[in-house]
Protein backbone atom coordinates (compact mmCIF):
# COMPACT_ATOMS: atom_id res chain seq x y z
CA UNK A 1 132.51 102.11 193.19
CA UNK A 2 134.10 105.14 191.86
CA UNK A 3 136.92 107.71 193.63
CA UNK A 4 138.06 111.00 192.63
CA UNK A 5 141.42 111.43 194.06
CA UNK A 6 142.36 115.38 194.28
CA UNK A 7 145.95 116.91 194.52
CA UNK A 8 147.75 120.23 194.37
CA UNK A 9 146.29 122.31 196.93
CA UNK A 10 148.45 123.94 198.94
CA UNK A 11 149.82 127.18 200.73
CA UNK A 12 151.00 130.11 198.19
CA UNK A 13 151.29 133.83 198.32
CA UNK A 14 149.26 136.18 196.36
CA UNK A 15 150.10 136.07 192.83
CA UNK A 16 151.49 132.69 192.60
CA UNK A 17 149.69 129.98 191.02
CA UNK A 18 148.93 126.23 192.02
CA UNK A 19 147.70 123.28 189.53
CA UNK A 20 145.06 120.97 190.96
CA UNK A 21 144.53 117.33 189.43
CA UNK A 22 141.37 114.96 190.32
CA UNK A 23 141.71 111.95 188.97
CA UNK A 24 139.12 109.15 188.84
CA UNK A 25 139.46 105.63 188.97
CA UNK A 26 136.48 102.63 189.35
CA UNK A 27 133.13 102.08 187.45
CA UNK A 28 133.10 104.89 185.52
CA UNK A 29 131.09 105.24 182.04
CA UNK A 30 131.39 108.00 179.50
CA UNK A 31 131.87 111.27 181.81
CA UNK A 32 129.72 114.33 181.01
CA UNK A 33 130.49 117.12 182.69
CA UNK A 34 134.03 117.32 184.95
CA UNK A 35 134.39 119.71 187.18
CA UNK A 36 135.43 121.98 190.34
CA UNK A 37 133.86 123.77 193.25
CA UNK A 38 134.66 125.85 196.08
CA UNK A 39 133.86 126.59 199.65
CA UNK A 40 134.08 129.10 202.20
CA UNK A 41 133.02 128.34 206.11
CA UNK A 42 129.82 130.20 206.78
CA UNK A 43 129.24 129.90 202.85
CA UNK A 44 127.41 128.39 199.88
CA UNK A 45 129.42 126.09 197.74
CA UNK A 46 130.61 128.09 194.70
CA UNK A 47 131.28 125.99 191.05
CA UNK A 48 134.44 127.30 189.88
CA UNK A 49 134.45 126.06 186.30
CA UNK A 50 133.01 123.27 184.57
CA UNK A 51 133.68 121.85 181.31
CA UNK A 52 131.36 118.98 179.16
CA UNK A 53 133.08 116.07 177.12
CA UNK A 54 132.01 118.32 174.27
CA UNK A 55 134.35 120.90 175.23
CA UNK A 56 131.62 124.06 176.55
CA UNK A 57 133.96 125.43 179.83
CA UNK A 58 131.93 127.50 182.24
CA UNK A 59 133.57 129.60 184.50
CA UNK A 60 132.53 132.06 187.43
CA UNK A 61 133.11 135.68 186.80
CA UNK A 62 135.42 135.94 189.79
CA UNK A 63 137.54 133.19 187.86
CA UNK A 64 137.53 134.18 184.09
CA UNK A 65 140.93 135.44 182.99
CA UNK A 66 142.83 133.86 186.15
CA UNK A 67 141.62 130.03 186.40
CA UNK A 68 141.94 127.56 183.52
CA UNK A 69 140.03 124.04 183.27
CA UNK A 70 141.01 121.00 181.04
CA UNK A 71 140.52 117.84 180.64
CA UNK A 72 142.43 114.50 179.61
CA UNK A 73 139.33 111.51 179.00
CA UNK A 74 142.07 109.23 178.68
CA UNK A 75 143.25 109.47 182.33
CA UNK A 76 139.66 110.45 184.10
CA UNK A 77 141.48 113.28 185.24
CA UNK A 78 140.69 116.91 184.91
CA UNK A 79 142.82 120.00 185.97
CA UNK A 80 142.63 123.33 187.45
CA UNK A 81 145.46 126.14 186.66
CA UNK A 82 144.86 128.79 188.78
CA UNK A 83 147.13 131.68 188.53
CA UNK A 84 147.25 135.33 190.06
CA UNK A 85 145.85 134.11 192.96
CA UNK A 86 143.99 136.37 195.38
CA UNK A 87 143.14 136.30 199.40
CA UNK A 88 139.92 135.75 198.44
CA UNK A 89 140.31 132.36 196.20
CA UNK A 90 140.82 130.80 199.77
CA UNK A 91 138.91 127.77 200.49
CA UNK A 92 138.46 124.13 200.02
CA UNK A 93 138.44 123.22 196.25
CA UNK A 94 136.69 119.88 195.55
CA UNK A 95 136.38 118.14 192.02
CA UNK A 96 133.40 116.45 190.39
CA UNK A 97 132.28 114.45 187.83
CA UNK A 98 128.95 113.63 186.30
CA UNK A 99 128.67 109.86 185.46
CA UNK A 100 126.98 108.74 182.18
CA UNK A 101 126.47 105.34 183.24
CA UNK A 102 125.22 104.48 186.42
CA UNK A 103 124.17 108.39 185.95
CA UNK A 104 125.92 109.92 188.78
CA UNK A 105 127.54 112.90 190.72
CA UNK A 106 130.76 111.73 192.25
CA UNK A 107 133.01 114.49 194.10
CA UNK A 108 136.32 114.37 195.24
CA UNK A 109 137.20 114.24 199.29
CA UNK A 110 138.55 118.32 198.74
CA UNK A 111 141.89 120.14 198.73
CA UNK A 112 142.39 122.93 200.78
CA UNK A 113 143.95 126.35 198.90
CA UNK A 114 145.15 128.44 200.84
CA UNK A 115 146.40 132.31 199.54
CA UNK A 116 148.37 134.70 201.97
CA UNK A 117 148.49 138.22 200.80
């Protein structure tokens, strides 16, 4: 069994910055891809950035420059800095990781951001 544990989310005005962490823990075997997503009520689930064991980081446009994604394989844990926060980078922010072996998408039970302007 495998569990992605989330933290960080949180209530901040616009501008600030918060730090999420999602850390995994169980039968886990050689990670691909770690990851986060967003969403919205009333909306599609968004990925936020995305970054491989080798390193390539996507991002979404509405992200780049603002958001940065890392990774430590040692702890199963990747991070999400998010500064200059915006209104609109409201929602719930949920982790994920792609699983080598069994071959896998495991996500995280979501952290809620919250930005006031």
């Amino acid at each position: 069994q495998v569990r992605l544990v989330e933290s960080g989310g949180g209530l901040v005005q616009a501008g600030g910055s918060l730090r999420l962490s999602c850390a995994a823990s169980g039968f886990i075997f050689s990670i691909n891809t770690m990851g986060w997503y967003r969403q919205t009520p009333g909306k599609q689930r968004e990925l936020v950035a995305s970054m491989t064991n080798g390193g390539s980081i996507h991002y979404a446009d509405s992200v780049k420059g603002r958001f940065t994604i890392s990774r430590d394989n040692a702890k199963n844990t990747v991070y999400l800095q998010m500064n200059s926060l915006k209104p609109e980078d409201t929602a719930v922010y949920y982790c994920y990781i792609d699983n080598g072996y069994p071959q896998k998408t495991y996500w995280g039970q979501g952290t809620q951001v919250t930005v006031a302007s």
